[in-house]
Protein backbone atom coordinates (compact mmCIF):
# COMPACT_ATOMS: atom_id res chain seq x y z
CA UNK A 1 -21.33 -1.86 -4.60
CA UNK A 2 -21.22 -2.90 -0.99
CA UNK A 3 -17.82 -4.02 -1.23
CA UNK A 4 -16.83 -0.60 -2.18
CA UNK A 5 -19.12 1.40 0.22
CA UNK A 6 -17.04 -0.87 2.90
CA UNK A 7 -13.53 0.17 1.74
CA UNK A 8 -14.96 4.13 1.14
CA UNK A 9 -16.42 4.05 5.11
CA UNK A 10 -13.01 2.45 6.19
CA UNK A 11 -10.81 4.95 4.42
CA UNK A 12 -13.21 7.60 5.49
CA UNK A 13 -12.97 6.92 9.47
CA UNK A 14 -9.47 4.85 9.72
CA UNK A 15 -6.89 5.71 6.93
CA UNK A 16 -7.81 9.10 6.21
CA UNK A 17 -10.19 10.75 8.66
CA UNK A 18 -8.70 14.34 8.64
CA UNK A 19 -11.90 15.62 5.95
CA UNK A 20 -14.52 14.40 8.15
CA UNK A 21 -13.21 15.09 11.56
CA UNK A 22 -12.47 19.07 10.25
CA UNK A 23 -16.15 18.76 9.37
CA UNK A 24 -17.21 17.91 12.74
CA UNK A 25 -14.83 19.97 14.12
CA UNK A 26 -16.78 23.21 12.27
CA UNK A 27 -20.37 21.80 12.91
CA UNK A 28 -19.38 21.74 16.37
CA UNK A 29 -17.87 24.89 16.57
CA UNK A 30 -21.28 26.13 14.95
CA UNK A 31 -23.55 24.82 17.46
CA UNK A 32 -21.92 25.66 20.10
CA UNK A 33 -21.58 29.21 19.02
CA UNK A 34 -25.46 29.52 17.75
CA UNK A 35 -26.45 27.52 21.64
CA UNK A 36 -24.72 29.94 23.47
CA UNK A 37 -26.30 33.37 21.66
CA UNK A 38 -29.68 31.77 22.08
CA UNK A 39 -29.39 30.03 25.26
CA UNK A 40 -30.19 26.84 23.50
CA UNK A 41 -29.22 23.82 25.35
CA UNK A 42 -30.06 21.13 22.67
CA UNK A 43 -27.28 22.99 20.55
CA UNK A 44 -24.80 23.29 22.85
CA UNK A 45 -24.89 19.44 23.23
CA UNK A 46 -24.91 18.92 19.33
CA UNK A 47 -22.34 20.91 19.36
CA UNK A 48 -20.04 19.14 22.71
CA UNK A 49 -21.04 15.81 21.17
CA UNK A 50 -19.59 16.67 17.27
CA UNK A 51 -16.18 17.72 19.08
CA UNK A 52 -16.16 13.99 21.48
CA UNK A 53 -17.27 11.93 17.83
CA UNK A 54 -14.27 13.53 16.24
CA UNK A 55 -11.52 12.30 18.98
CA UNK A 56 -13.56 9.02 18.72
CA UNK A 57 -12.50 9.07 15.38
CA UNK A 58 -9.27 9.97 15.19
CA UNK A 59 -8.19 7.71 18.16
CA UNK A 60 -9.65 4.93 16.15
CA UNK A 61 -7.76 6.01 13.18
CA UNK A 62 -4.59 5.79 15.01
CA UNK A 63 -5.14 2.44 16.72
CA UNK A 64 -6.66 0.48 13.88
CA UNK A 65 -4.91 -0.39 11.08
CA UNK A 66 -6.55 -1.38 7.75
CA UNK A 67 -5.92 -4.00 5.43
CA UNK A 68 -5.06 -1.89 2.56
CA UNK A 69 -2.48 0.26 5.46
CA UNK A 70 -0.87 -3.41 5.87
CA UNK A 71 0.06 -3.90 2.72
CA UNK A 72 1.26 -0.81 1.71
CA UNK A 73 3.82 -1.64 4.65
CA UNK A 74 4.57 -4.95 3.52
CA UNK A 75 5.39 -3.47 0.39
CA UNK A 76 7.49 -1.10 1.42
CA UNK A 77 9.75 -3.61 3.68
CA UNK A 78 9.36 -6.09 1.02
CA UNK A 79 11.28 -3.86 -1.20
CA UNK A 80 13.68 -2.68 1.07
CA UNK A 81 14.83 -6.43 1.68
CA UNK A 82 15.59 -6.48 -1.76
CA UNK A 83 18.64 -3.57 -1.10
CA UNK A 84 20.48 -4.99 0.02
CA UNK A 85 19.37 -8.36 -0.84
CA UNK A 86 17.91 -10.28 1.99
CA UNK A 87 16.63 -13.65 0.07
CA UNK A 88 15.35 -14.68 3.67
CA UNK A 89 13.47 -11.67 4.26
CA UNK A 90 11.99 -11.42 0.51
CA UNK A 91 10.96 -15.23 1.10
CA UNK A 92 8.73 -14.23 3.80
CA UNK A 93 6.69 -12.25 1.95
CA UNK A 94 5.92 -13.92 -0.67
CA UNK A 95 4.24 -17.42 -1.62
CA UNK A 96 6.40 -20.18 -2.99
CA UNK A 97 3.67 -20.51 -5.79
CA UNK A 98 3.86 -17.24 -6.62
CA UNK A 99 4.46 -15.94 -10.36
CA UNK A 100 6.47 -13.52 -12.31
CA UNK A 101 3.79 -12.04 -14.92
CA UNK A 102 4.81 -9.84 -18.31
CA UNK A 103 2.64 -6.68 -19.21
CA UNK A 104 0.91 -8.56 -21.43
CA UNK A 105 -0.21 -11.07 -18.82
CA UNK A 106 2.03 -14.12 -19.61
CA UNK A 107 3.99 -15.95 -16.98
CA UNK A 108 7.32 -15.60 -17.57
CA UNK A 109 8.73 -16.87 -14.15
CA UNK A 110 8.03 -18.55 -11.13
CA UNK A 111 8.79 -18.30 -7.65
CA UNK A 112 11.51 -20.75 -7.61
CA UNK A 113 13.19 -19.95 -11.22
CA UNK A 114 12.97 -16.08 -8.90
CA UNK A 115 15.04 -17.37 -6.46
CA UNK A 116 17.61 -18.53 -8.83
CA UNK A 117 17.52 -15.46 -10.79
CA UNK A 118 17.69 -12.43 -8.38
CA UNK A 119 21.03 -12.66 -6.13
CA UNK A 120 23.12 -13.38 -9.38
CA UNK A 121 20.97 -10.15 -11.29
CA UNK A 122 21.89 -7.86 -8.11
CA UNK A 123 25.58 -9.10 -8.15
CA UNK A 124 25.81 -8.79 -11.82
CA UNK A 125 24.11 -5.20 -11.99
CA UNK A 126 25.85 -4.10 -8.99
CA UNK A 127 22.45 -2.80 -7.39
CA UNK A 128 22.93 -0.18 -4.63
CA UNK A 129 19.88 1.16 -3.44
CA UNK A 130 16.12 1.09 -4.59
CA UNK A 131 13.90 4.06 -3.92
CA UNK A 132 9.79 3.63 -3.80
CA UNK A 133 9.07 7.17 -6.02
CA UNK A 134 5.23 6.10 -5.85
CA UNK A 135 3.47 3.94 -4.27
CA UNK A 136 -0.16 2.89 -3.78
CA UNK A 137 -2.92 0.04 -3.30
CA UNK A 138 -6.66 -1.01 -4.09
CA UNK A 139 -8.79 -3.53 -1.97
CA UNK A 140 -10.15 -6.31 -4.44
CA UNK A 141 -12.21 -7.85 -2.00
CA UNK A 142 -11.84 -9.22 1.79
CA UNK A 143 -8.72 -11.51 0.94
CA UNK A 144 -6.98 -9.47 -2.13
CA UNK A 145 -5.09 -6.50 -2.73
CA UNK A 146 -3.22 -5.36 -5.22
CA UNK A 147 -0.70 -2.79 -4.63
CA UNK A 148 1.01 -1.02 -7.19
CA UNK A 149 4.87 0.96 -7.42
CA UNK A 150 7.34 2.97 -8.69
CA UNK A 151 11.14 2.13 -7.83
CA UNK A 152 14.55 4.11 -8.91
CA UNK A 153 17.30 1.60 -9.15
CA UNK A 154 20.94 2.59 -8.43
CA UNK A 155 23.28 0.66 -10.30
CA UNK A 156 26.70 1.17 -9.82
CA UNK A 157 27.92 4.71 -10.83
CA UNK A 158 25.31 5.04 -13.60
CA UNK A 159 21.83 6.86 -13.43
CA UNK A 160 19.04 5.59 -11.39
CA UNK A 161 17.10 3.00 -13.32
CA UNK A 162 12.85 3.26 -13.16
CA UNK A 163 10.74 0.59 -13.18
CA UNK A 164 7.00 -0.05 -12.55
CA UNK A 165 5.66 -3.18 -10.61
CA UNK A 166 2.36 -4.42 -9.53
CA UNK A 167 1.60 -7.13 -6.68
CA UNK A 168 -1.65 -8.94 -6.02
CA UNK A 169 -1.46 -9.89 -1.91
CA UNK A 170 -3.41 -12.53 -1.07
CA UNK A 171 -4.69 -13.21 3.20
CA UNK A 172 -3.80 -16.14 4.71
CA UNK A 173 -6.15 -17.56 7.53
CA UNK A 174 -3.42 -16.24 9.80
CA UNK A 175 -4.36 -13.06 9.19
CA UNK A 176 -0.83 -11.97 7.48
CA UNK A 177 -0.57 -11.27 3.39
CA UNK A 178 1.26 -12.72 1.21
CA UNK A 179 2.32 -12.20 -2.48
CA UNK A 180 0.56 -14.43 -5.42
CA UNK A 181 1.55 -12.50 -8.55
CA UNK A 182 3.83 -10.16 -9.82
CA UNK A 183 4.09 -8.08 -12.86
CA UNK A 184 6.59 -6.29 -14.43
CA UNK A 185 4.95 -3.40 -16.39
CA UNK A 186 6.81 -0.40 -17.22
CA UNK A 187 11.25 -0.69 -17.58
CA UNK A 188 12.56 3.43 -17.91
CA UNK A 189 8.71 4.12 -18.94
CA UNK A 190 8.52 1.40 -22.06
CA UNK A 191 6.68 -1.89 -22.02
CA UNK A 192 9.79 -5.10 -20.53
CA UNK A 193 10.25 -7.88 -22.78
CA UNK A 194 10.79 -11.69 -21.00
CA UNK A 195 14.41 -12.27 -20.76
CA UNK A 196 16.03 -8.26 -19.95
CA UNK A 197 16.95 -9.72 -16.46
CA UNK A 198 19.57 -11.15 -18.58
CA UNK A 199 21.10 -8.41 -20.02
């Protein structure tokens, strides 16, 4: 419960404070109007001190950057390393004892059987481009996230390709997040069976 009060008071003020700052902004507005029909010097403060709290806020908001705000962006470079591929890059983001995980929550690969696999599936499939179509994340607690997206594939001439992905981040004591799991869960909407990389 406190856990999620946090994350609700940190989206509130830092990744999303537009709601609450127009809500200052018109209980400002307010007392300043009703303090200077009646002359009434406590409301014109209320009012001057609504309009300061709600720069406060958004300069925080643009100055502080969240957890959950991090790893949407390492997401989003994450999968643009992957067009075109950039084993290097993808390396960096994620943990060597990381795991591939099924739908149905088996492992099916691991980090270093992921390695192997991926140049020789974008060579073979002739990948293009990869577009996020959705994307979004969910605090866990102080040291996971899971994020969650949408990609369209473009292989060769032929129609984009959709699949569905989900990513549990883990913080290092450095501060910086890395990837633990993966799972595959939707391929062109229907549930992926171990082994279609293959195909």
């Amino acid at each position: 419960m406190i856990a999620t009060l946090g994350v609700t008071v940190k989206t509130m003020f830092l990744e999303n404070p537009w709601p609450l700052v127009a809500a200052m902004c018109v209980c400002g507005f307010a007392f300043l109007v009703m303090g200077g029909r009646q002359g009434n010097k406590r409301y014109l403060s209320t009012g001057i001190t609504a309009f300061v709290l709600s720069i406060i806020v958004i300069l925080l908001s643009i100055f502080i950057t969240t957890d959950r705000e991090t790893v949407l962006a390492d997401t989003e470079k994450l999968v643009a390393a992957t067009s075109p591929l950039e084993m290097n890059k993808v390396d960096a983001y994620i943990e060597p004892f990381a795991v591939l995980y099924g739908p149905g929550g088996g492992a099916w690969l691991d980090y270093a059987q992921i390695q192997k696999i991926l140049p020789s599936v974008v060579g073979r499939h002739g990948i293009k481009e990869q577009t996020i179509r959705q994307l979004n994340a969910r605090v866990l607690n102080e040291t996971r996230i899971e994020s969650w997206f949408g990609l369209s594939t473009k292989i060769g001439e032929g129609f984009p390709v959709r699949t569905d992905w989900r990513l549990v981040w883990d913080k290092r004591p450095d501060g910086t997040w890395r990837v633990i799991e993966i799972e595959w869960t939707k391929f062109q909407g229907k549930t992926p069976t171990e082994g279609l990389w293959n195909q």
